[in-house]
Protein backbone atom coordinates (compact mmCIF):
# COMPACT_ATOMS: atom_id res chain seq x y z
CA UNK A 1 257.18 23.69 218.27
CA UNK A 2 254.05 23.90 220.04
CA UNK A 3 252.36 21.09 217.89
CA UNK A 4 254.98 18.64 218.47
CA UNK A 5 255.03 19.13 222.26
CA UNK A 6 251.41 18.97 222.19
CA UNK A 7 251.27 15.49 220.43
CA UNK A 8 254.26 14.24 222.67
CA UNK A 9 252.16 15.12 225.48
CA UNK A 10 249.28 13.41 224.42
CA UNK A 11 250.64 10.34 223.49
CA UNK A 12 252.39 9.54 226.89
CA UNK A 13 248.66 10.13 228.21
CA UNK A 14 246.62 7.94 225.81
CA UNK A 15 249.52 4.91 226.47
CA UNK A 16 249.35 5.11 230.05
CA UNK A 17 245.65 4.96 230.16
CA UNK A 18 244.91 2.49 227.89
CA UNK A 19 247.53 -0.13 229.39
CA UNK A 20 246.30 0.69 232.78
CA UNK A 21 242.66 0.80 232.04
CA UNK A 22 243.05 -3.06 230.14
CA UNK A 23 244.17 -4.23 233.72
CA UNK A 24 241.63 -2.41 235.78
CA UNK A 25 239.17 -4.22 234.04
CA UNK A 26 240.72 -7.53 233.71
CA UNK A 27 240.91 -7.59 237.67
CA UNK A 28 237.51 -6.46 237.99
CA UNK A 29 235.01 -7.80 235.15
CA UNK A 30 237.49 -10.59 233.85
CA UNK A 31 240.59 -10.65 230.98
CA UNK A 32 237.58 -11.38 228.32
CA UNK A 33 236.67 -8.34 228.78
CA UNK A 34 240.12 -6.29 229.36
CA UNK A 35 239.59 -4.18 225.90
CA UNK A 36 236.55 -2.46 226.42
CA UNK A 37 238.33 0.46 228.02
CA UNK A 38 240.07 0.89 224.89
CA UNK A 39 237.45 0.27 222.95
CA UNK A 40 236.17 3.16 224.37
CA UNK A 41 239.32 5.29 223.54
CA UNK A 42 239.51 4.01 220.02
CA UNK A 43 235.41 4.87 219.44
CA UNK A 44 236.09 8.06 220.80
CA UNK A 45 239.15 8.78 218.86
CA UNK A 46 236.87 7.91 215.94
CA UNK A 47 234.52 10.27 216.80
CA UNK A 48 236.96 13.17 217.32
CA UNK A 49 238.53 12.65 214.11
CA UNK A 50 234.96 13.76 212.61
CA UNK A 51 234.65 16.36 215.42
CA UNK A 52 238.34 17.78 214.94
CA UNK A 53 237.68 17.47 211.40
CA UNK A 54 234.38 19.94 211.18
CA UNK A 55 235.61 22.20 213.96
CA UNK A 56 238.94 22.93 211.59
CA UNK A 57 236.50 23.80 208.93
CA UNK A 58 235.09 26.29 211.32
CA UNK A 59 237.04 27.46 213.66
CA UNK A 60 240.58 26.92 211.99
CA UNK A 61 243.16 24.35 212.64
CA UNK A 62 244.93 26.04 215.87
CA UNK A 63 241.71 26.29 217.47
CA UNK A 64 240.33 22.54 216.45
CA UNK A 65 243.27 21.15 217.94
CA UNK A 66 242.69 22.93 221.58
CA UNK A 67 239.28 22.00 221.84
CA UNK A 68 240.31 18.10 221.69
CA UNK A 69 243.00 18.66 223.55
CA UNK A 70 240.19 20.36 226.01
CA UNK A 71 237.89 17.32 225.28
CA UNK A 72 241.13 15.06 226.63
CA UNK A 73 241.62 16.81 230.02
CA UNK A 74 237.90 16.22 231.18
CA UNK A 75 238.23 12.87 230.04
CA UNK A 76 241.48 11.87 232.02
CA UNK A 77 239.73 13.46 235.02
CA UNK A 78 236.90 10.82 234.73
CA UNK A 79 239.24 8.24 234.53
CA UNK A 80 241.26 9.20 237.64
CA UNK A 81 237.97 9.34 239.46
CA UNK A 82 236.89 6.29 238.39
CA UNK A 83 240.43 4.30 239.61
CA UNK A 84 239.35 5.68 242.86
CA UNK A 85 236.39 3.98 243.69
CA UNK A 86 233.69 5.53 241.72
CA UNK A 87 231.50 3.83 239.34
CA UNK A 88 233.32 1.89 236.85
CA UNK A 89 231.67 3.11 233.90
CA UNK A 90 232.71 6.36 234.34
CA UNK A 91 236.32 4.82 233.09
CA UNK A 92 234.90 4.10 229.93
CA UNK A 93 233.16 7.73 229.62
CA UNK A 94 236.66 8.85 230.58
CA UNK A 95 238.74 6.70 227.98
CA UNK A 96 235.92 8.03 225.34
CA UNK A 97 236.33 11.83 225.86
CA UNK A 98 240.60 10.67 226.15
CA UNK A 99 239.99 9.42 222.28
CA UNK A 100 238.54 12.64 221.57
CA UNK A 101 242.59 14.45 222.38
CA UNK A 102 243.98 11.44 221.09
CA UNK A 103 242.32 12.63 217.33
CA UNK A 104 243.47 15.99 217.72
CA UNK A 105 247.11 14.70 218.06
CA UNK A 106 246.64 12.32 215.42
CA UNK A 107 245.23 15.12 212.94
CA UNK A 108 247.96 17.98 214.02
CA UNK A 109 250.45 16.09 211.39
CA UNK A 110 248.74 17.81 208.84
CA UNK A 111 248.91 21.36 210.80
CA UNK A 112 252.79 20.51 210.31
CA UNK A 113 252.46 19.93 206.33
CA UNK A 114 249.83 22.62 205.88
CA UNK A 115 253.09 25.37 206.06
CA UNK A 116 255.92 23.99 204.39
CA UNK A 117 256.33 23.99 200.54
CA UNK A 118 254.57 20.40 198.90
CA UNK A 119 258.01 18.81 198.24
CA UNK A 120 258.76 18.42 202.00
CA UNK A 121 255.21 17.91 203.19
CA UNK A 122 255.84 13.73 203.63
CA UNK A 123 258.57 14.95 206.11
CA UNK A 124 256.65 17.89 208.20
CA UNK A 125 254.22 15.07 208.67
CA UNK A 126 256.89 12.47 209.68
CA UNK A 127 258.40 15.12 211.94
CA UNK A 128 255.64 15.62 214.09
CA UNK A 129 255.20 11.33 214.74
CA UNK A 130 259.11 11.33 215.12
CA UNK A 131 258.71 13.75 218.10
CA UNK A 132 255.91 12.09 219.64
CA UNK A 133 258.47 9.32 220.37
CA UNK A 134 259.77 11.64 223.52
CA UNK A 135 256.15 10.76 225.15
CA UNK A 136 254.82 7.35 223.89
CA UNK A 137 257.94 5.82 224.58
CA UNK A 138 258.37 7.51 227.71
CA UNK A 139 254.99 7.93 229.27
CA UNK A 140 255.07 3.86 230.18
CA UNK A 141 258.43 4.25 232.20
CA UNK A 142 256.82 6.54 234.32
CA UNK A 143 253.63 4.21 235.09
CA UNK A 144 255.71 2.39 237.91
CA UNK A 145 256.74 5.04 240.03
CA UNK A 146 253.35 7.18 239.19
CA UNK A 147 251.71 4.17 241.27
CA UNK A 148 254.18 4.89 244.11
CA UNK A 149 253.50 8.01 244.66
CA UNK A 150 249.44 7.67 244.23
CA UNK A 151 250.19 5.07 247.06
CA UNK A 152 252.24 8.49 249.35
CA UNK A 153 249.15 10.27 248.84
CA UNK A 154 246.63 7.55 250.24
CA UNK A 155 245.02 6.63 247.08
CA UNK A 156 244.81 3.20 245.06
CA UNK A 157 248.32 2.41 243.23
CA UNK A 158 246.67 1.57 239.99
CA UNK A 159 245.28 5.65 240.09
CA UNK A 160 248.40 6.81 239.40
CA UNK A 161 249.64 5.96 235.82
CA UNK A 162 245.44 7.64 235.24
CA UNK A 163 246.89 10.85 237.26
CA UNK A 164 249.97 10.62 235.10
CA UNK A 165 247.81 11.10 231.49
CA UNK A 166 245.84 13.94 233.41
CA UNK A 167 249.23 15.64 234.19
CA UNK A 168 250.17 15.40 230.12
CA UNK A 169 247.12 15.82 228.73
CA UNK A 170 246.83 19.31 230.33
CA UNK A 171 250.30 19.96 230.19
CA UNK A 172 249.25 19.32 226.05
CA UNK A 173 246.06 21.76 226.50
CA UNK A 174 248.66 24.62 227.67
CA UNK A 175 251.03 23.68 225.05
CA UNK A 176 248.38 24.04 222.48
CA UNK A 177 247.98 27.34 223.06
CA UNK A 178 250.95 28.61 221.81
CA UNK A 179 250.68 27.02 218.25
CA UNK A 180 248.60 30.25 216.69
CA UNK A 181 251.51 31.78 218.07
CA UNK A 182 254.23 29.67 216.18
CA UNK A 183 252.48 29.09 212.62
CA UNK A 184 249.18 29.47 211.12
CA UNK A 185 247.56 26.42 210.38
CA UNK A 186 243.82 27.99 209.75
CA UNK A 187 243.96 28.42 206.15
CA UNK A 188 245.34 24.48 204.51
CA UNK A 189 247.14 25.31 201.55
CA UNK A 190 245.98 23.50 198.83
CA UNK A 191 247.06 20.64 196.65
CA UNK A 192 246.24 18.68 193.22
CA UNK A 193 244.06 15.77 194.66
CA UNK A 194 244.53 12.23 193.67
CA UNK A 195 242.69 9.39 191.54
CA UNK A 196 239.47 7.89 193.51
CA UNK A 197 241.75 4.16 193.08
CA UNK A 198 244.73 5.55 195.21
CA UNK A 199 243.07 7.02 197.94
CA UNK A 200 241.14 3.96 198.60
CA UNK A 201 243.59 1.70 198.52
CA UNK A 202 245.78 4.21 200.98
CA UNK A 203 243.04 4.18 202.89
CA UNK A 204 242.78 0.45 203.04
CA UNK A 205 246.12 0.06 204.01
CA UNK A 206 245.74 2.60 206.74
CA UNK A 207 242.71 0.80 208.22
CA UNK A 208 243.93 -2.55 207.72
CA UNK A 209 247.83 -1.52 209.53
CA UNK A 210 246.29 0.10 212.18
CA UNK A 211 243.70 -2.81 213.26
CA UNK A 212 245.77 -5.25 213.14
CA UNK A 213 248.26 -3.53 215.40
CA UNK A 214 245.46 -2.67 217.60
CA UNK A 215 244.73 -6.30 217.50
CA UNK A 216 247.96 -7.39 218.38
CA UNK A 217 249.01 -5.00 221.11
CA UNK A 218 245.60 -5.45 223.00
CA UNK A 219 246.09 -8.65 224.18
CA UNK A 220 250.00 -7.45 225.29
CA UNK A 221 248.94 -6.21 228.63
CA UNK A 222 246.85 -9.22 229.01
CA UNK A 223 249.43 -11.52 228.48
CA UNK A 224 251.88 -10.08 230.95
CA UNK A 225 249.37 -9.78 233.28
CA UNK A 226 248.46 -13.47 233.02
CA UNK A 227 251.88 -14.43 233.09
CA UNK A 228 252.52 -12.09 236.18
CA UNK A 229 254.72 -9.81 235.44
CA UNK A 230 254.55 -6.01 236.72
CA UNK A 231 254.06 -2.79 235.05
CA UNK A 232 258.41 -2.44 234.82
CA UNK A 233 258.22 -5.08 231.72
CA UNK A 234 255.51 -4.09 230.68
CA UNK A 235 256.45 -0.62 229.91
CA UNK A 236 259.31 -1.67 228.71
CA UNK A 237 257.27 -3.56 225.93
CA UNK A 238 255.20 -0.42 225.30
CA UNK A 239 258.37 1.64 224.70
CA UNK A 240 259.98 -0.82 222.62
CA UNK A 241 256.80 -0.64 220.65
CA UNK A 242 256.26 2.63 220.34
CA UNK A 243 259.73 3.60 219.28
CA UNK A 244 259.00 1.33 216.37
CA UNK A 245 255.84 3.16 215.61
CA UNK A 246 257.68 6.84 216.07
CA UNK A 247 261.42 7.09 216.05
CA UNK A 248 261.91 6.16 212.76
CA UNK A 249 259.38 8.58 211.10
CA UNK A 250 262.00 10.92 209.41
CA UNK A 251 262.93 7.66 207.17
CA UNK A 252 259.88 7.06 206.47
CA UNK A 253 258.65 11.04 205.49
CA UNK A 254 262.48 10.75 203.04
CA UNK A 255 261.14 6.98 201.54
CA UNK A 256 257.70 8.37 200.86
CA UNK A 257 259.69 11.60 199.17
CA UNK A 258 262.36 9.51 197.63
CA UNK A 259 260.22 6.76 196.30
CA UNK A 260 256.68 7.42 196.82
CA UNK A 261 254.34 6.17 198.73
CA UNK A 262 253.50 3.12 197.43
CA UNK A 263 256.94 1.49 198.12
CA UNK A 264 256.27 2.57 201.41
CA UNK A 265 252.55 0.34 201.79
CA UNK A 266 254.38 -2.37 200.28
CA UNK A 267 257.12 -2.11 203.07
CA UNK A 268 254.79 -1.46 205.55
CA UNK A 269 252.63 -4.10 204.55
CA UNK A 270 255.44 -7.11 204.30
CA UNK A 271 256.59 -5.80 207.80
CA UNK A 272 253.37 -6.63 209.43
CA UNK A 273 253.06 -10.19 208.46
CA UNK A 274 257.04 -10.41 209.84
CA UNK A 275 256.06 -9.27 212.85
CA UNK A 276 252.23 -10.94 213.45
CA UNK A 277 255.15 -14.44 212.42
CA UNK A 278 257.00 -13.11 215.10
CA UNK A 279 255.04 -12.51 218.04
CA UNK A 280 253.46 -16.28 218.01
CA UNK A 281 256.96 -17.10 219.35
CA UNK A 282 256.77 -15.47 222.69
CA UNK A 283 260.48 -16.05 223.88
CA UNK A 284 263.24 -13.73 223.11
CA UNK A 285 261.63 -12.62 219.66
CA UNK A 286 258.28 -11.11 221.47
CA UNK A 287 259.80 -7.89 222.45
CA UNK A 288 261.82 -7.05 219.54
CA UNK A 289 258.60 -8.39 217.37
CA UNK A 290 256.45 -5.55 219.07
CA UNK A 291 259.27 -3.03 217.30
CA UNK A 292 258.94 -4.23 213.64
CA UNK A 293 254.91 -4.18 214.23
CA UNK A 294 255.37 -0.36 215.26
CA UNK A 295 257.53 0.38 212.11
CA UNK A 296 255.13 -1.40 209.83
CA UNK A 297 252.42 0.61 211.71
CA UNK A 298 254.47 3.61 210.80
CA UNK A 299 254.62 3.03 207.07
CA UNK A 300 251.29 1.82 206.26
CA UNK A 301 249.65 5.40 208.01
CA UNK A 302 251.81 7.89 206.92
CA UNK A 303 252.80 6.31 203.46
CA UNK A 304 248.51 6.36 202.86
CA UNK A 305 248.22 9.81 204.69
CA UNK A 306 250.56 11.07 202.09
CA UNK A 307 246.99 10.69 199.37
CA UNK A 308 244.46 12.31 201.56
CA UNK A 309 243.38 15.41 199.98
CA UNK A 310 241.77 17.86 202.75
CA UNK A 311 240.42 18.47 206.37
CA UNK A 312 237.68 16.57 205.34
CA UNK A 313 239.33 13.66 204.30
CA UNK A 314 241.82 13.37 206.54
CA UNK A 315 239.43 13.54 209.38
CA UNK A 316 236.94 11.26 207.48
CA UNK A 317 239.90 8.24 207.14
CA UNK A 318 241.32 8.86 210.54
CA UNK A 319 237.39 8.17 211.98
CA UNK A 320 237.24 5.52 209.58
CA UNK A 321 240.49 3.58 211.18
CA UNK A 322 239.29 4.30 214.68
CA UNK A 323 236.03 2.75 213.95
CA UNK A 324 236.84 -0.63 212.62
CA UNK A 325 239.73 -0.84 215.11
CA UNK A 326 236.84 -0.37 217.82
CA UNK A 327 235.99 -3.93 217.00
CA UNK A 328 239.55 -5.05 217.22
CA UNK A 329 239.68 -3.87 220.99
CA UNK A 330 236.90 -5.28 221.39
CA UNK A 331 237.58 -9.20 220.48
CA UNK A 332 241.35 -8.89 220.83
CA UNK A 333 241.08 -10.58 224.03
CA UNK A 334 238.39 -12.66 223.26
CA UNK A 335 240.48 -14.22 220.31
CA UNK A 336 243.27 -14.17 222.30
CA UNK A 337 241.77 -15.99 225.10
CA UNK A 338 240.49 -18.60 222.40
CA UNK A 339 243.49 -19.42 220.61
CA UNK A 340 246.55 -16.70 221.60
CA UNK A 341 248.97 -14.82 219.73
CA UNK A 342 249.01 -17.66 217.01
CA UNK A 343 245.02 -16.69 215.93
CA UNK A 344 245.68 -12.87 216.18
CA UNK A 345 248.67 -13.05 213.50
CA UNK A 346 246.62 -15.70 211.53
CA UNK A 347 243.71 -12.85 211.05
CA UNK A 348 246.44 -9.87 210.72
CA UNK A 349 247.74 -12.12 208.02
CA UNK A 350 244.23 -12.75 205.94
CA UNK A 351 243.98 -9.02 205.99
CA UNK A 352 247.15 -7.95 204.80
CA UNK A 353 247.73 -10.72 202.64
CA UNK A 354 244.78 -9.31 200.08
CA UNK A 355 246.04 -5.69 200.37
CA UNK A 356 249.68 -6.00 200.18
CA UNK A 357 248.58 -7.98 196.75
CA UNK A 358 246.32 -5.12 195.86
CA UNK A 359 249.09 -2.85 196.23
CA UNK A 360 251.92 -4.99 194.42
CA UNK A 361 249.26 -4.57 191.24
CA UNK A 362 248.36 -0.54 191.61
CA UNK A 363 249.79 1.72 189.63
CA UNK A 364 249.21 4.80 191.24
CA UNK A 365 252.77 5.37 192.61
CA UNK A 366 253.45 9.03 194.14
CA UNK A 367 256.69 11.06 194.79
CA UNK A 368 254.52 13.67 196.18
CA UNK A 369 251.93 14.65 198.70
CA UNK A 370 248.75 15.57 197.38
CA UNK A 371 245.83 17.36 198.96
């Protein structure tokens, strides 16, 4: 399906370029500063979420979705440019606009639930992250030979894993295309809509998930670079981690539908502090760490999607996650240049502990997805 090649596509750009980008600008400005590129990405995302969000409202979803996608492509340009030898803050411009297609995938989950009957909504959604594994966990193998052949053509080797998410990001623009084609996702069916209690705390524990992943897997490409290793290990630590956040989706869409989306926070939640335990041992644990952190990442976003109630809303949340992780890209590498992995988990951990406590309490329990 058009939307799932789409999102695929999009993913394997938005992981090579923010890996890359964090190690552009740790050679060039310092590793303090490695995460403003993707702070960049995550404020744009933020803002396309709002942008995707009105445009679906007024143009229909099909159409919302190729105009980020659209947004993407000039944005990877600037980014190749900028790896090149032009001014370095066009990367940042670049990673922005990049943000702006990464919220159009993000948002075409719900282009998948808007057609199916409500019962099997929690799986259309999971469906579409499931098949997005194919290019987040794929995109980062190709970042070492994508250098080799910027290198055949005369240009810098760090330009190429940038060329390689201008390649998918188009390739994502033509697949969009097609989805009018495929399904109608202009007019949202509609749904009961939920008490003011559950979406907010679904809300909270998709902001809370997401940041402290964020956190956490900023500071990744900084610590391999500072422990010199080359772009083989670390995709291979991208991959494992995205796999967690993506392959196991269809479990999670059948939890949410078999036992409701709270049981899925909780799970999601209990799995983040595992993994934040993990990662401060950075032996043999690390990699397989960076899985269970993608999984929890998994349940706590689609078990809260599963309460979000229209366009609107869905757009308004996504911006909202983007946003406050904007400050976690920020001072990721700050914190992690002040105390390591050890201080990251320790603030994952005082904001999960609250929430997963919040949720334990709630009774607002769900079989169903409600819009």
């Amino acid at each position: 399906m058009p939307v799932v090649l789409a999102a695929a596509l999009m993913n394997a750009a938005m992981v090579a370029a923010s890996a890359v980008s964090a190690i552009l600008i740790a050679d060039d400005l310092g590793p303090a500063l490695a995460g403003l590129p993707n702070t960049a990405g995550v404020l744009g995302t933020a803002a396309g979420a709002v942008a995707v969000g009105r445009w679906t409202t007024r143009l229909g979803r099909a159409q919302a979705l190729r105009t980020g996608y659209g947004v993407g492509v000039a944005g990877a340009a600037l980014t190749v440019v900028a790896a090149v030898g032009a001014p370095i803050a066009l990367l940042f411009v670049g990673m922005s606009l990049l943000g702006v297609g990464n919220a159009a995938s993000l948002l075409s989950r719900y282009a998948a639930a808007d057609v199916v009957p409500l019962a099997r909504r929690a799986r259309a959604m999971s469906t579409v992250v499931w098949a997005s594994t194919i290019g987040a966990a794929g995109g980062p193998f190709l970042m070492a030979p994508s250098q080799s052949f910027a290198s055949g053509f005369g240009l810098p080797a760090v330009a190429g894993p940038f060329l390689l998410a201008l390649a998918a990001v188009f390739a994502a623009l033509v697949a969009s295309t097609y989805i009018r084609r495929v399904q109608s996702t202009d007019v949202p069916l509609r749904r009961p809509a939920t008490g003011g209690g559950s979406v907010l705390l679904a809300a909270g524990v998709m902001i809370v998930g997401h940041l402290a992943m964020v956190s956490l897997m900023t500071a990744v490409p900084v610590h391999t670079h500072q422990h010199s290793e080359g772009l083989g290990l670390l995709g291979l630590m991208l991959s494992v981690h995205t796999l967690g956040m993506f392959a196991l989706s269809p479990l999670t869409g059948w939890g949410i539908d078999r036992f409701g989306s709270r049981t899925v926070m909780l799970a999601g939640l209990m799995l983040l502090l595992l993994s934040a335990a993990l990662m401060t041992q950075t032996g043999a644990a690390f990699t397989p760490a960076l899985f269970v952190l993608g999984y929890a990442w998994n349940l706590c976003y689609l078990g809260g999607s599963a309460h979000l109630a229209s366009p609107e809303l869905e757009s308004r949340v996504e911006s909202s996650i983007w946003a406050v992780a904007a400050v976690s890209t920020a001072t990721s590498p700050w914190l992690f240049t002040l105390g390591g992995f050890p201080l990251l988990s320790a603030v994952a951990a005082a904001l999960a502990v609250p929430l997963l406590l919040l949720t334990l309490r709630s009774k607002g329990a769900t079989k169903e997805l409600v819009r």
